[in-house]
N, C-alpha and C. Protein backbone atom coordinates (compact mmCIF):
# COMPACT_ATOMS: atom_id res chain seq x y z
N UNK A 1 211.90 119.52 199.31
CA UNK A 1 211.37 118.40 200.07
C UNK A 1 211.47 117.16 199.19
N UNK A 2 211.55 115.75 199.89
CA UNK A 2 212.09 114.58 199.07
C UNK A 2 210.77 113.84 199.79
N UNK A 3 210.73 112.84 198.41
CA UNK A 3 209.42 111.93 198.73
C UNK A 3 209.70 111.39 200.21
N UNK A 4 211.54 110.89 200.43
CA UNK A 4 212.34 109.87 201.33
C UNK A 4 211.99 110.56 202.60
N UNK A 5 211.68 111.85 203.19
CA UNK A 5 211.95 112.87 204.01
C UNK A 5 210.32 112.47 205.52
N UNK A 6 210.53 111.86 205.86
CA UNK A 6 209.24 111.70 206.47
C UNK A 6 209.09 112.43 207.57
N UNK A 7 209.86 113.06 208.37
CA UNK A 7 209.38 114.14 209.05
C UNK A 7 208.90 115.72 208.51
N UNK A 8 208.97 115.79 207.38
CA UNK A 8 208.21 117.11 206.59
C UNK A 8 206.70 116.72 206.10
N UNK A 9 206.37 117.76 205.84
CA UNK A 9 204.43 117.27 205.51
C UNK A 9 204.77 116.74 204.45
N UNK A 10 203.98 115.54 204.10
CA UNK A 10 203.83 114.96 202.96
C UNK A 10 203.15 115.53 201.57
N UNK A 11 204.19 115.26 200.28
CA UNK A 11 204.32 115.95 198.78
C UNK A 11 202.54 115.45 198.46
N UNK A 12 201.86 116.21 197.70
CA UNK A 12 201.08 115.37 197.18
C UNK A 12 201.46 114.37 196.64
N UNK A 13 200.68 113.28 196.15
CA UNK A 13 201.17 112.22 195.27
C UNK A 13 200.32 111.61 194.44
N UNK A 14 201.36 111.15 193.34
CA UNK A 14 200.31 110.40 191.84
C UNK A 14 200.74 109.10 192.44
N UNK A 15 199.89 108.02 192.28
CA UNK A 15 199.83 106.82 192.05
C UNK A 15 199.95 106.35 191.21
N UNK A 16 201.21 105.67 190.33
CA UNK A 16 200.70 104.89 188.99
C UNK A 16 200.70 103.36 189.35
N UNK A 17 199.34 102.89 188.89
CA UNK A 17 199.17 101.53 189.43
C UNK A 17 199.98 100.05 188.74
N UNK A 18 200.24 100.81 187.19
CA UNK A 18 200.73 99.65 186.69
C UNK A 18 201.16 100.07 185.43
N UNK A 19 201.96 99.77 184.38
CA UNK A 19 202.09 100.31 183.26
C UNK A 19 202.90 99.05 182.38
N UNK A 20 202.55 99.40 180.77
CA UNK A 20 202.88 98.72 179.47
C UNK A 20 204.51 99.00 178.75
N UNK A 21 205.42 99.66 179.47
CA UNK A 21 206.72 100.12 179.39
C UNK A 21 207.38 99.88 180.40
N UNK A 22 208.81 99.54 180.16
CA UNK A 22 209.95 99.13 181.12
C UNK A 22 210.05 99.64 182.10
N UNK A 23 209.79 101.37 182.58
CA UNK A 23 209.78 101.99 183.25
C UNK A 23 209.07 102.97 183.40
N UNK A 24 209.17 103.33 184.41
CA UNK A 24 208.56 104.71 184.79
C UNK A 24 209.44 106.34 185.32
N UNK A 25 210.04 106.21 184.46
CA UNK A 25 211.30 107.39 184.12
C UNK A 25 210.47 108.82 183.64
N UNK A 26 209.48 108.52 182.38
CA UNK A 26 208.78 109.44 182.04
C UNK A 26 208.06 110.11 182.70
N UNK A 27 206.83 109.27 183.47
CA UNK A 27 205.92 109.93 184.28
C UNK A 27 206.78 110.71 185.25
N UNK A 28 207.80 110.16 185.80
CA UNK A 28 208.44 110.66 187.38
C UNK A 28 208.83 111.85 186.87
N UNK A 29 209.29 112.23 186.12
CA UNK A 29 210.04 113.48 185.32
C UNK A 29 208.70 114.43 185.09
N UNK A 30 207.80 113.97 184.77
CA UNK A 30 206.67 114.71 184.34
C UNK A 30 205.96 115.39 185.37
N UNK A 31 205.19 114.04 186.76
CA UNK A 31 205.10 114.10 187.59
C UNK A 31 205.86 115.18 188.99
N UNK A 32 206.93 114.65 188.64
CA UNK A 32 207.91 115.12 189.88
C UNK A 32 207.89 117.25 189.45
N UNK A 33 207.61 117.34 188.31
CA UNK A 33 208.22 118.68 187.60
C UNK A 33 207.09 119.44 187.85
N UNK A 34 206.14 118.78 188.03
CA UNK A 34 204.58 119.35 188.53
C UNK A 34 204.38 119.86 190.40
N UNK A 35 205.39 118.63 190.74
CA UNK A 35 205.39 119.29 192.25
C UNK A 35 204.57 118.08 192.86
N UNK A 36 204.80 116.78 192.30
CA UNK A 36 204.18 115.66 192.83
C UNK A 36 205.10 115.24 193.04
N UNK A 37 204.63 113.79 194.19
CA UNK A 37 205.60 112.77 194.55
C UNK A 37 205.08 111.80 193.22
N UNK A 38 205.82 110.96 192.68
CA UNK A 38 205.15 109.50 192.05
C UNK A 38 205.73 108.11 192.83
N UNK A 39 204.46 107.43 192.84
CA UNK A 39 204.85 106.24 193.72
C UNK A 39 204.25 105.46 192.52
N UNK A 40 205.21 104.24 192.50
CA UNK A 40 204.60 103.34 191.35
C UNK A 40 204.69 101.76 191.73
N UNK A 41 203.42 101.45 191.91
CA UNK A 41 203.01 100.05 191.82
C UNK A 41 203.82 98.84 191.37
N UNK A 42 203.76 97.66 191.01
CA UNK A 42 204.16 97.02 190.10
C UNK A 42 203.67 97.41 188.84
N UNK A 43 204.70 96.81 187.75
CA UNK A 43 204.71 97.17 186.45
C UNK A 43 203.81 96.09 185.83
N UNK A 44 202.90 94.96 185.96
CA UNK A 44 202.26 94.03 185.72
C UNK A 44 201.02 94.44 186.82
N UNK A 45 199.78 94.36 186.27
CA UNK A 45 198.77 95.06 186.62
C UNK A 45 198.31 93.88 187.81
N UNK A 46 198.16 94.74 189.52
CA UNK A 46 198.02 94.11 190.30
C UNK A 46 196.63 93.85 191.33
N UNK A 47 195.89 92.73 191.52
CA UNK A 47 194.40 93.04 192.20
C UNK A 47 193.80 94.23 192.51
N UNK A 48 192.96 94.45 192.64
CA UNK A 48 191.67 95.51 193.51
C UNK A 48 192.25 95.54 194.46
N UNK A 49 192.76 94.46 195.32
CA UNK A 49 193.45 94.48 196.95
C UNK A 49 194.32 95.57 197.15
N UNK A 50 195.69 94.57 196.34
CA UNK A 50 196.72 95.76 196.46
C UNK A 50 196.65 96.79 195.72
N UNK A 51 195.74 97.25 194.91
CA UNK A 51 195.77 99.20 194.30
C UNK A 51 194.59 99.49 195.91
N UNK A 52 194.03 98.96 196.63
CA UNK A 52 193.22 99.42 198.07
C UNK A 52 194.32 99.89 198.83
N UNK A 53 194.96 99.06 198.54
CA UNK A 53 196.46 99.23 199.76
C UNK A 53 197.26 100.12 199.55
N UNK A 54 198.21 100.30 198.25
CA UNK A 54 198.49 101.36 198.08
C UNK A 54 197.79 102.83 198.01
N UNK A 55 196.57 102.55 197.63
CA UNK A 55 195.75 104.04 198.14
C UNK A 55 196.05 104.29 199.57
N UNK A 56 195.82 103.09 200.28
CA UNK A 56 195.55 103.61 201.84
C UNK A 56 196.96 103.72 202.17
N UNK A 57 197.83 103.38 201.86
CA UNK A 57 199.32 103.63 202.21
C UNK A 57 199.81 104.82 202.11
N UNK A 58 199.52 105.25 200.76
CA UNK A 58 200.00 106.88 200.53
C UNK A 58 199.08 107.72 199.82
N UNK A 59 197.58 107.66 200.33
CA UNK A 59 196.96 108.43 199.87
C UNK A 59 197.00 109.37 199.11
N UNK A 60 196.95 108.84 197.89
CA UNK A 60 197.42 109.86 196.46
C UNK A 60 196.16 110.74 195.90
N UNK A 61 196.63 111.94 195.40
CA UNK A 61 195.96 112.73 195.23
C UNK A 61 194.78 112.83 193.71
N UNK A 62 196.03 111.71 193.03
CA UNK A 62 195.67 110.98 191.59
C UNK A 62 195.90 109.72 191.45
N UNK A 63 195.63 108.92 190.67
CA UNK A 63 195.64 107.56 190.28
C UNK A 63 196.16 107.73 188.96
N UNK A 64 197.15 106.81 188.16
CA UNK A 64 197.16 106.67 186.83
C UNK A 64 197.30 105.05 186.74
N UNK A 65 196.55 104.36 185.80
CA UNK A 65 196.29 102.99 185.72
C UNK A 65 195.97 102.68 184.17
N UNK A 66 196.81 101.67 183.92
CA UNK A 66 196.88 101.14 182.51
C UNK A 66 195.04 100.27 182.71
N UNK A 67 196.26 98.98 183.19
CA UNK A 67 195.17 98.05 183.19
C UNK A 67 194.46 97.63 184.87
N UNK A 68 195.27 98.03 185.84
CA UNK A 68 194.68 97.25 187.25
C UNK A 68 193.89 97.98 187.48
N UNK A 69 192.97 96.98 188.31
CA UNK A 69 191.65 97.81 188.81
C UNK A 69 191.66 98.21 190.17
N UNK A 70 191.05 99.71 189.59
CA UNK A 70 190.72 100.82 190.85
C UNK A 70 188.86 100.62 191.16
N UNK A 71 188.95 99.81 192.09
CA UNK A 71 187.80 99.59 192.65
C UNK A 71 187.02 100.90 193.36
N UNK A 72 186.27 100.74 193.83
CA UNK A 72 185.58 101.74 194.30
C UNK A 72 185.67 101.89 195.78
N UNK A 73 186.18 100.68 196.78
CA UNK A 73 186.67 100.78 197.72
C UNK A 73 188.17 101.71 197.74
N UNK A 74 188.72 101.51 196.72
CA UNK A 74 190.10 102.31 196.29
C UNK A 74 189.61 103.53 195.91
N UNK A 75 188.39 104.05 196.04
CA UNK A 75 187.86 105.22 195.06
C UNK A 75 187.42 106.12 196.32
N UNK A 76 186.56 105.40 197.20
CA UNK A 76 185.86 105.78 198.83
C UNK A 76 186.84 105.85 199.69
N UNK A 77 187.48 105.21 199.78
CA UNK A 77 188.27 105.41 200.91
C UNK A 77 189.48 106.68 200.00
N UNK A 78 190.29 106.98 199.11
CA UNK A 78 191.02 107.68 198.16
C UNK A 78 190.33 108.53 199.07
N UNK A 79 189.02 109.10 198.50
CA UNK A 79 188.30 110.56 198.56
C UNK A 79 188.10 110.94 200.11
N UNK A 80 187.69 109.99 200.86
CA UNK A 80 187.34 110.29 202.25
C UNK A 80 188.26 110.27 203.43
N UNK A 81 188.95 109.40 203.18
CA UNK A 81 190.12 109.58 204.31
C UNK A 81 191.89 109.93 203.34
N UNK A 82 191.38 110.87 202.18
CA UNK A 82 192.74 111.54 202.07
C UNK A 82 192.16 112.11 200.65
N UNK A 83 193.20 112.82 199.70
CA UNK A 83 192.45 113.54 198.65
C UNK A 83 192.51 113.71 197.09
N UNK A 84 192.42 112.05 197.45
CA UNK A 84 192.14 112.05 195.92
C UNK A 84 191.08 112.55 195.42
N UNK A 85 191.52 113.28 194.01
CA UNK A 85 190.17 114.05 192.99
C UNK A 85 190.67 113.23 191.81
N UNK A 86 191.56 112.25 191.22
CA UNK A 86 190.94 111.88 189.68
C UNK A 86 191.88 110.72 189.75
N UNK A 87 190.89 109.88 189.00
CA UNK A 87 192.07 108.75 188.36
C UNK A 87 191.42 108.40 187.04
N UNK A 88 192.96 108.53 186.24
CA UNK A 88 193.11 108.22 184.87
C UNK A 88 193.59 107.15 184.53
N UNK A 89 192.89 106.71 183.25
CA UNK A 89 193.15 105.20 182.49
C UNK A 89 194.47 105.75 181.41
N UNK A 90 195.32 105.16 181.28
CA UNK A 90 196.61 105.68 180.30
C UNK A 90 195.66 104.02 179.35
N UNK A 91 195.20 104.74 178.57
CA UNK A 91 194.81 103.71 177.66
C UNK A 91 193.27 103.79 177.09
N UNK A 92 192.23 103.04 176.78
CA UNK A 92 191.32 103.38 176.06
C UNK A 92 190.12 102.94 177.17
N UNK A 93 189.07 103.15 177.17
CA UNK A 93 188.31 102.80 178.10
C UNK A 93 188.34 103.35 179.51
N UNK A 94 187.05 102.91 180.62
CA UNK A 94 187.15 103.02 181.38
C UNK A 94 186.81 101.92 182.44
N UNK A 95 186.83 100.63 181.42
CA UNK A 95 186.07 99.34 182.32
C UNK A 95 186.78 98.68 183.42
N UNK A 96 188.23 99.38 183.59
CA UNK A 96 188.82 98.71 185.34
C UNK A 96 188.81 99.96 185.98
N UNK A 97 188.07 100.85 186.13
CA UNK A 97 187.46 101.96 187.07
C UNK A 97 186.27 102.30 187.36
N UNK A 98 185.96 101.87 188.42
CA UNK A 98 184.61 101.95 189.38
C UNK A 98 184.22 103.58 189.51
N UNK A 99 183.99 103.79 187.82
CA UNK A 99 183.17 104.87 187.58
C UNK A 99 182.15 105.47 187.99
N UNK A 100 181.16 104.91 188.18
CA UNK A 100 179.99 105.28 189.25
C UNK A 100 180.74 105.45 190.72
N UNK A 101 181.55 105.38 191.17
CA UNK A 101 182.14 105.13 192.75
C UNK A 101 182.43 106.91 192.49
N UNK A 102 183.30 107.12 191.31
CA UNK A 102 184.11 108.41 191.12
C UNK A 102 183.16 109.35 190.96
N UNK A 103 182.38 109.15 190.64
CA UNK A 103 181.33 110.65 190.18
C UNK A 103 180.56 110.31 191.47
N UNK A 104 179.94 109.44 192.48
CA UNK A 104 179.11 109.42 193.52
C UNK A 104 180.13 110.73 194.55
N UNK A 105 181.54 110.32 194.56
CA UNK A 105 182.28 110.99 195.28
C UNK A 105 183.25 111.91 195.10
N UNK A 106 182.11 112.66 193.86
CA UNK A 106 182.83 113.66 193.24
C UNK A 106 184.02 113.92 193.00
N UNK A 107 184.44 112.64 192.65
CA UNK A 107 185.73 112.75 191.97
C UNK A 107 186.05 112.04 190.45
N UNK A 108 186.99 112.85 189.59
CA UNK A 108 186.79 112.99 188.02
C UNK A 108 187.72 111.58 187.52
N UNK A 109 187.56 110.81 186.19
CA UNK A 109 187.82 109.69 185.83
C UNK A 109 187.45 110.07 184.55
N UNK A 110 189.08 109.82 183.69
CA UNK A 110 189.19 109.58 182.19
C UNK A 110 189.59 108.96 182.01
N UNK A 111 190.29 108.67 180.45
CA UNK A 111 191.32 107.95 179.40
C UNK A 111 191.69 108.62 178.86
N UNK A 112 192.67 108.08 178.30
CA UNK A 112 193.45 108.66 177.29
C UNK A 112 194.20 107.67 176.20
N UNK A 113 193.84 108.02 174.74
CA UNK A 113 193.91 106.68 174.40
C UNK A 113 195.73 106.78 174.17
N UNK A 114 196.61 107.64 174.04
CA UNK A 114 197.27 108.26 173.86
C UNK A 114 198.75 107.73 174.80
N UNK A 115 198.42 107.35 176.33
CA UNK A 115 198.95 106.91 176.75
C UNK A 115 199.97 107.73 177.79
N UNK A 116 201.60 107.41 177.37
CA UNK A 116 202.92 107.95 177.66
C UNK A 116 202.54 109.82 177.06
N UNK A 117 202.01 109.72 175.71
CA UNK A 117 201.74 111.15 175.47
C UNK A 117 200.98 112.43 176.07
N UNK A 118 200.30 111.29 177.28
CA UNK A 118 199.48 112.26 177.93
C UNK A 118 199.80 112.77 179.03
N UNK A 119 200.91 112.13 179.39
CA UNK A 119 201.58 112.53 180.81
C UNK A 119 203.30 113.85 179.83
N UNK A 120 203.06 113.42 178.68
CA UNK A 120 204.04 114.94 177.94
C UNK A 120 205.29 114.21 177.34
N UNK A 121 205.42 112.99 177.45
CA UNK A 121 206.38 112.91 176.72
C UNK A 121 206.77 113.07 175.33
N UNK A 122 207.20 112.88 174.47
CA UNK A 122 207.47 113.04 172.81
C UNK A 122 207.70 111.96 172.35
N UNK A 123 207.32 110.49 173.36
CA UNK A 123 207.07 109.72 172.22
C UNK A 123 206.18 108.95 171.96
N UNK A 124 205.93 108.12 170.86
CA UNK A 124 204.88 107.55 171.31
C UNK A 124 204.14 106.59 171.81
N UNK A 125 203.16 106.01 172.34
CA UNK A 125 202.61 105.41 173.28
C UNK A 125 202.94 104.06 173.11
N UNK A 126 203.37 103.27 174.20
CA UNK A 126 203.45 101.73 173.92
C UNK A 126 202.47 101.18 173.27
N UNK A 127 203.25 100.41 172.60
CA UNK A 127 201.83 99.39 171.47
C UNK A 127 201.36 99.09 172.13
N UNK A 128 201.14 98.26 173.27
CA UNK A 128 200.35 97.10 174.12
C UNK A 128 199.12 97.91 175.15
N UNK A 129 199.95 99.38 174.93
CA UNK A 129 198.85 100.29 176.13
C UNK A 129 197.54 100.14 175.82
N UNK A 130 196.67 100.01 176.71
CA UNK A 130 195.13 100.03 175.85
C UNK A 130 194.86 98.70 175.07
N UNK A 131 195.50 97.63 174.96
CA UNK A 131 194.79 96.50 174.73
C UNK A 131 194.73 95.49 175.89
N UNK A 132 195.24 94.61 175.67
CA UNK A 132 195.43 93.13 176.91
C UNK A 132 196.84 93.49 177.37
N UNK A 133 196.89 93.10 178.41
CA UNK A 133 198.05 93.05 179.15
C UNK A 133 198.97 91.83 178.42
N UNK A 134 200.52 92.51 178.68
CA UNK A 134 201.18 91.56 178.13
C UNK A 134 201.35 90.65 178.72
C-alpha cells in the first residue's frame, strides 16, 4: 500500500512538523520501514494553526517536532477525532508542546536531546536541533 493510494484504508502516519536538516530522507526511511506513512510539514517551524491543520488533514498517529508548536487544540482534536498516542520533541525540552493537553488525553510526550539519532540514524544530530531556530 502507497501513502499516494487513496482508495485503500489509510497507512498510519507520523507527522513531522518541522526540522533543523535539509531533508527528511532519514526519518522517511526510518519511518516508512516501521510501516508508517511520513508526511512532513515545512522545514522552517510553522504556527499552532497550520500543525492544527495538518493534524486534522491526516490525522497522524505521532507527531515529531523540532521547534513548531503542537498546541493542545492539535493535541484534542489528534486524540479524539483520530489516533494519535505521542508526540515527540527531536530536541531538548518540552516548551512548544501543550503537555498538560497530552497527559489530560492520555496521550505520551517526550524529547530527545539526540535528535536525527533517535529516529536510528548513524549520524549525528544537527547542531542547531534543540536550540533557536535557524
Amino acid at each position: 500500500m502507497t501513502g499516494s493510494d487513496s482508495s485503500s484504508i489509510a497507512e498510519p502516519t507520523v507527522l513531522l512538523t518541522d526540522r533543523a536538516w535539509p531533508d527528511d530522507s532519514i526519518e522517511r526511511e526510518v519511518v516508512e520501514a516501521a510501516g508508517f506513512r511520513l508526511v512532513s510539514g515545512p522545514a522552517d517551524p510553522a504556527s499552532a494553526e497550520v500543525i492544527e491543520g495538518l493534524v486534522d488533514e491526516h490525522r497522524p498517529s505521532a507527531v515529531l517536532t523540532c521547534w513548531a508548536p503542537v498546541s493542545a487544540a492539535a493535541i484534542t482534536r489528534g486524540s479524539t477525532e483520530g489516533p494519535l498516542r505521542h508526540v515527540a520533541r527531536m530536541g531538548v525540552g518540552l516548551d512548544n508542546i501543550a503537555v498538560d493537553a497530552a497527559s489530560e488525553a492520555g496521550r505520551g510526550a517526550s524529547s530527545s536531546r539526540t535528535a536525527r539519532c533517535a529516529v536510528g540514524s548513524g549520524t549525528p544530530p544537527a547542531p542547531s536541533c534543540g536550540g533557536s531556530p535557524p
